[in-house]
Protein backbone atom coordinates (compact mmCIF):
# COMPACT_ATOMS: atom_id res chain seq x y z
CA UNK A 1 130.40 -212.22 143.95
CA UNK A 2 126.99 -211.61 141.71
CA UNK A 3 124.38 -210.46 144.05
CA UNK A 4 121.27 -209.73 142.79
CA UNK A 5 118.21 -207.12 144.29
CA UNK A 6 114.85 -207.03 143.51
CA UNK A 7 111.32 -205.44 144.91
CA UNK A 8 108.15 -203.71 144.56
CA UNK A 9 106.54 -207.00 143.37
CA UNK A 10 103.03 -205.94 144.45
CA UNK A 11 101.32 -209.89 143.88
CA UNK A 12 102.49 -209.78 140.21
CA UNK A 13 103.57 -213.73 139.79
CA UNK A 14 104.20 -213.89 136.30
CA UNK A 15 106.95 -211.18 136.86
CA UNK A 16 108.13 -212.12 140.09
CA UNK A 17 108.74 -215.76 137.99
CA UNK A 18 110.27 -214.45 134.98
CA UNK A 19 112.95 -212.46 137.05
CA UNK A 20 114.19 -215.14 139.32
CA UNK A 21 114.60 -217.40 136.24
CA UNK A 22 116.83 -214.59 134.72
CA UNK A 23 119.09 -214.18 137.90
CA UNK A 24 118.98 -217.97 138.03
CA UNK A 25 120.37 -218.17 133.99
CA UNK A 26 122.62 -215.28 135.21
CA UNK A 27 124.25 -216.86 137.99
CA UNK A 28 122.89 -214.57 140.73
CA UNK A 29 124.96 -215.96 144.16
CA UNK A 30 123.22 -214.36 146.42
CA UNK A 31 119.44 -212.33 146.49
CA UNK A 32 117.87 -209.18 148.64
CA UNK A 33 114.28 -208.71 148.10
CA UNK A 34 113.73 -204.91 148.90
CA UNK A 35 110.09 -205.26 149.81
CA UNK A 36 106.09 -204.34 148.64
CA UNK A 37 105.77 -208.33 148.33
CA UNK A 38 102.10 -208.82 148.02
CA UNK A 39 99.93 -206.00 147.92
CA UNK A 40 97.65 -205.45 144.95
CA UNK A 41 98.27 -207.94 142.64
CA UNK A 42 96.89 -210.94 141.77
CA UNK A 43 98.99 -213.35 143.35
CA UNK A 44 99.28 -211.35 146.98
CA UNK A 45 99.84 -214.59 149.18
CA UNK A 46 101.72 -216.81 146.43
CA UNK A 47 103.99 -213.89 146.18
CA UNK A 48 104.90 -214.44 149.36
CA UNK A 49 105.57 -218.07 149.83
CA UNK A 50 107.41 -218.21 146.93
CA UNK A 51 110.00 -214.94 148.39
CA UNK A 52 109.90 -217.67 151.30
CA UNK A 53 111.32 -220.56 149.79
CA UNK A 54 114.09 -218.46 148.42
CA UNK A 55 115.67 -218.23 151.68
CA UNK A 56 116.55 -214.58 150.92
CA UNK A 57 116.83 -211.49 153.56
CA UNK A 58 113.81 -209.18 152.76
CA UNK A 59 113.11 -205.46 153.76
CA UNK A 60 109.85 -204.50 154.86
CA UNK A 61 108.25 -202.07 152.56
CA UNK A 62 105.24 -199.45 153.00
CA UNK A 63 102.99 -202.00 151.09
CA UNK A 64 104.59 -204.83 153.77
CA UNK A 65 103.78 -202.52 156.87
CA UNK A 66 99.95 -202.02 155.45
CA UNK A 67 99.05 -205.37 155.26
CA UNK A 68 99.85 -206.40 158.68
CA UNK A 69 97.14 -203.25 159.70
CA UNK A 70 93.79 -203.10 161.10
CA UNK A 71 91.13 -202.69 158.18
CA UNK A 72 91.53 -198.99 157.01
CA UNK A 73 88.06 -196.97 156.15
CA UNK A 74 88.37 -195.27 152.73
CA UNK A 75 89.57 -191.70 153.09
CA UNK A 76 89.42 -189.95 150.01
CA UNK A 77 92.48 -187.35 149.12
CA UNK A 78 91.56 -186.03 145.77
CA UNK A 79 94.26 -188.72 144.16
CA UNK A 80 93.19 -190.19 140.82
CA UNK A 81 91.97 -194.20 141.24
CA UNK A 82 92.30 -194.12 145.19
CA UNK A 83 88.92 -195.95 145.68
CA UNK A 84 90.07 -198.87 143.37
CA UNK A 85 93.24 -198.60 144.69
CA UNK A 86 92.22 -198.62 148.18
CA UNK A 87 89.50 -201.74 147.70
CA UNK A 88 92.52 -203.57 146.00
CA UNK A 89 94.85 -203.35 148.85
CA UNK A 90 91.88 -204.46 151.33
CA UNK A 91 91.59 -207.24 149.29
CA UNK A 92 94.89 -208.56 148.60
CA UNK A 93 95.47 -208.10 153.31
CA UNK A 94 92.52 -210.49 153.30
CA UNK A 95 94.40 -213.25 150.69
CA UNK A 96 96.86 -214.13 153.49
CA UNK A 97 97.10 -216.76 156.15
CA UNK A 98 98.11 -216.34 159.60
CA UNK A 99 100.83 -217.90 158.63
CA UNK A 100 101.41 -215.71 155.67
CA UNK A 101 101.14 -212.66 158.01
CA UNK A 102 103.98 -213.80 160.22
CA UNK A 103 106.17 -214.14 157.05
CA UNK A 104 105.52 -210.44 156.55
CA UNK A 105 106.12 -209.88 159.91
CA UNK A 106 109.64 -211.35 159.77
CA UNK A 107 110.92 -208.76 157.27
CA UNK A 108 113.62 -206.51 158.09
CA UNK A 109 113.90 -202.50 158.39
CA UNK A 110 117.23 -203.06 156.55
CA UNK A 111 119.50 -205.56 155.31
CA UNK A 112 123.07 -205.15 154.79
CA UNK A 113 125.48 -207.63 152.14
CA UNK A 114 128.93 -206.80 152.40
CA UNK A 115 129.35 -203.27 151.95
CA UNK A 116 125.80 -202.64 150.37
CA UNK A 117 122.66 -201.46 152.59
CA UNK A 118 119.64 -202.31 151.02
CA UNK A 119 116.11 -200.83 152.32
CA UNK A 120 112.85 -199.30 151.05
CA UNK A 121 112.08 -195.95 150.81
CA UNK A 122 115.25 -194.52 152.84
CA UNK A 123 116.91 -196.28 155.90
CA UNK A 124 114.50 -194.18 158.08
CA UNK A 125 111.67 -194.31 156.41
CA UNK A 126 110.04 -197.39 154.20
CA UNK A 127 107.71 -194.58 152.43
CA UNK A 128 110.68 -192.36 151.80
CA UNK A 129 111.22 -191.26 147.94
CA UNK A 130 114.92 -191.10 147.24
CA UNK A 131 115.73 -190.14 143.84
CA UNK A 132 117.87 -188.31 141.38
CA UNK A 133 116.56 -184.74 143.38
CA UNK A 134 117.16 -186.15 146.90
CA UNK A 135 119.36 -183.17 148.11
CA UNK A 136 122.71 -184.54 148.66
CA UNK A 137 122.49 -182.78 152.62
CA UNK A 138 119.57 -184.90 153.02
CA UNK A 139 121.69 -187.57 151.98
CA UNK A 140 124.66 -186.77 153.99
CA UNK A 141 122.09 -186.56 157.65
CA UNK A 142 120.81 -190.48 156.36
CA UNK A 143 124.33 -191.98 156.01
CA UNK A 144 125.52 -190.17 159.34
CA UNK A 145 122.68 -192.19 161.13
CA UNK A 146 122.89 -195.44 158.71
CA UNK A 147 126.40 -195.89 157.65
CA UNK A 148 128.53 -195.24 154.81
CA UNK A 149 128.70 -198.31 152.92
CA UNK A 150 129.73 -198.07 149.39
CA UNK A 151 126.76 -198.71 147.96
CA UNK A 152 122.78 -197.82 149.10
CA UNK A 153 120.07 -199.28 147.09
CA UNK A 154 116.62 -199.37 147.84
CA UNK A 155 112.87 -199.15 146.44
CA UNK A 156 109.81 -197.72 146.67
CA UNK A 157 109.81 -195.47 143.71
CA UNK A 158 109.23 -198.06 140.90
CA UNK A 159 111.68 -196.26 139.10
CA UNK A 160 115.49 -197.51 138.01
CA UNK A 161 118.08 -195.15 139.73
CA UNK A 162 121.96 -195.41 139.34
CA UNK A 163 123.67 -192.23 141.10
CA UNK A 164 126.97 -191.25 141.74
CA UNK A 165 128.28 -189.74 144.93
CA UNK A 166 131.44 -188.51 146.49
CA UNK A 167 133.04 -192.37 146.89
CA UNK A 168 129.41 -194.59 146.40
CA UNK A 169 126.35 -194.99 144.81
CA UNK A 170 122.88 -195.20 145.34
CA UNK A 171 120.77 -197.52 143.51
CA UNK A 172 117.09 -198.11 143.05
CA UNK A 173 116.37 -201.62 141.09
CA UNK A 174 113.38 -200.50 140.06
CA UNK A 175 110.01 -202.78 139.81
CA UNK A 176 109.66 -206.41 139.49
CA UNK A 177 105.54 -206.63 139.70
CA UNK A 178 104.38 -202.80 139.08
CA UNK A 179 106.73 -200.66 136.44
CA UNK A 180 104.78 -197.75 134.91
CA UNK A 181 105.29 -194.97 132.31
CA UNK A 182 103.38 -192.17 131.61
CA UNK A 183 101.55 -192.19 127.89
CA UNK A 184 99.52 -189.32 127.23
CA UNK A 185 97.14 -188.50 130.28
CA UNK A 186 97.42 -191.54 131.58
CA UNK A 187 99.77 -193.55 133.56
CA UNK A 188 100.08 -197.77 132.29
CA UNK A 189 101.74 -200.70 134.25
CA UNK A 190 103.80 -202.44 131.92
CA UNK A 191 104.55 -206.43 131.60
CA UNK A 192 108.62 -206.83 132.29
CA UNK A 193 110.16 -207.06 135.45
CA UNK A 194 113.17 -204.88 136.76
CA UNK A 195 115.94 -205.85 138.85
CA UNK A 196 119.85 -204.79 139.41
CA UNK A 197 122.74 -207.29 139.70
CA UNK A 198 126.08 -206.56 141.32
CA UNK A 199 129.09 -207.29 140.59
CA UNK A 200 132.07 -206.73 142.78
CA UNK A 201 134.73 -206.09 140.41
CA UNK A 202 138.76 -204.93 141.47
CA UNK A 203 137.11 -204.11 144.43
CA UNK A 204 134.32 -201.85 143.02
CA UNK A 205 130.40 -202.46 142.78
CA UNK A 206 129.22 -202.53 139.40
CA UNK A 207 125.30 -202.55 138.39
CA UNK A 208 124.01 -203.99 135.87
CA UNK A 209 120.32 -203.14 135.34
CA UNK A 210 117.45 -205.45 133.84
CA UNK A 211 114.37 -206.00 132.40
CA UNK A 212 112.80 -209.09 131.74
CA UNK A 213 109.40 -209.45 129.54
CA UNK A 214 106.48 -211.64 129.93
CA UNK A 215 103.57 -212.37 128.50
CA UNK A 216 101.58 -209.32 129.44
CA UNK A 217 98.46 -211.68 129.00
CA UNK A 218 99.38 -213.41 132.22
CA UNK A 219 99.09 -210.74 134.70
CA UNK A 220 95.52 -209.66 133.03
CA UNK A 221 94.20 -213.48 133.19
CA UNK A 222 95.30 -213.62 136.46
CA UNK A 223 93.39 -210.17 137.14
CA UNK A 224 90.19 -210.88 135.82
CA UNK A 225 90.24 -214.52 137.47
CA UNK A 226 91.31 -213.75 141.03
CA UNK A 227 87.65 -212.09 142.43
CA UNK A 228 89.71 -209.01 143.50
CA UNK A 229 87.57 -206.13 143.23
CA UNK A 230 87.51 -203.81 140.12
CA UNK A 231 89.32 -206.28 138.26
CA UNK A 232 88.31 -204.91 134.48
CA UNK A 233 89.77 -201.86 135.75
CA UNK A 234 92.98 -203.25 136.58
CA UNK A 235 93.20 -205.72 134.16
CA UNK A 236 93.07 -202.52 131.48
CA UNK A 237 95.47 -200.64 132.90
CA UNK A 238 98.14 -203.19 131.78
CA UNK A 239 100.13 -203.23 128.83
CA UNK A 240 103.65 -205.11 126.63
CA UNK A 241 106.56 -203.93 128.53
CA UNK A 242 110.05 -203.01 127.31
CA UNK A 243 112.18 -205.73 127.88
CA UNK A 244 116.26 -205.27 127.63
């Protein structure tokens, strides 16, 4: 069995595109969409029809829970770009449909394939950080709650995570629609998509990570040609990814 998990999309087309054609040329079998569908990207509501016609289960994420909100007045927090950031995600709620909304709606708190739970942040919480520094007691209280499959994988982070645990693993896939690195004082979004695939092999789970590129000119035409606001500012923030 291949199964393959994605999420964190955020309304990025271009890279939502490039990595179902790679699990597609990889023989994916199955797919789990971990979440943060539409929200502040381009592409918020075609981002979601086209998770749709996949047929897929999908977690709800953070971004997910947001959009299906009452209009939220700007609080600022001291955080660097939240007023952008903030205008973006009001804009991308206001790109769906009704019928859009009750696709949202529909997603799950968590999905589970075989032996592998997939959610967003943590199985309690879709705005949950699990990481490499998650204590493992913190851990230990999740899984008495959740279950002890052999393998936990979920998103939220934007950042690739393969940890091993006294008899599984916990996974994070990464980001399809909104990977970032740091480069100097300043953080970029860069153009490749990230997802995992699994393998069950002599009765194991085994990850295989990826990173697909695309043309990093797509996701800053679609920017600058959507009306969202600050779109100059978004559009710059973008940059060639690191494909595998």
């Amino acid at each position: 069995m291949r199964l393959a998990v994605f999420g964190d999309i955020h309304g990025n087309l271009p890279a939502l595109s490039a990595a179902l054609n790679d699990m597609r040329a990889l023989g994916a079998e199955s797919l789990v969409c971990l979440g943060d569908v539409a929200m502040d990207g381009p592409w918020p509501a075609q981002c979601v029809q086209r998770v749709a016609q996949l047929g897929c289960p999908v977690v709800s994420g953070n971004a997910d829970r947001e959009l299906l909100t009452p209009e939220r007045p700007f609080t600022p927090r001291g955080l660097p770009d939240e007023r952008e950031m903030h205008d973006i995600g009001e804009w991308s709620a206001a790109q769906l449909s009704g019928a859009d909304r009750e696709v949202v709606r529909s997603y799950a708190r968590t999905v589970q394939i075989a032996d592998v739970l997939c959610f967003h942040g943590s199985p309690a919480r879709d705005d949950e950080e699990i990481t490499e520094h998650t204590p493992v007691a913190r851990l230990d209280e999740l899984r008495a709650v959740f279950g002890t499959q052999s393998v936990w994988i979920g998103g939220h982070t934007h950042r690739a995570l393969h940890r091993e645990l006294d008899g599984w693993q916990l996974l994070n896939p990464g980001s399809v629609g909104l990977p970032f690195e740091k480069r100097g004082d300043r953080y970029v979004n860069l153009a490749h998509a990230e997802y995992v695939l699994l393998d069950r092999v002599e009765g194991q789970w085994v990850p295989t990570f990826r990173r697909v590129g695309y043309d990093v000119e797509d996701i800053r035409r679609g920017i600058l040609a959507c009306g969202m606001p600050h779109a100059r500012w978004a559009a710059a923030e973008w940059v060639a990814g690191h494909p595998s």
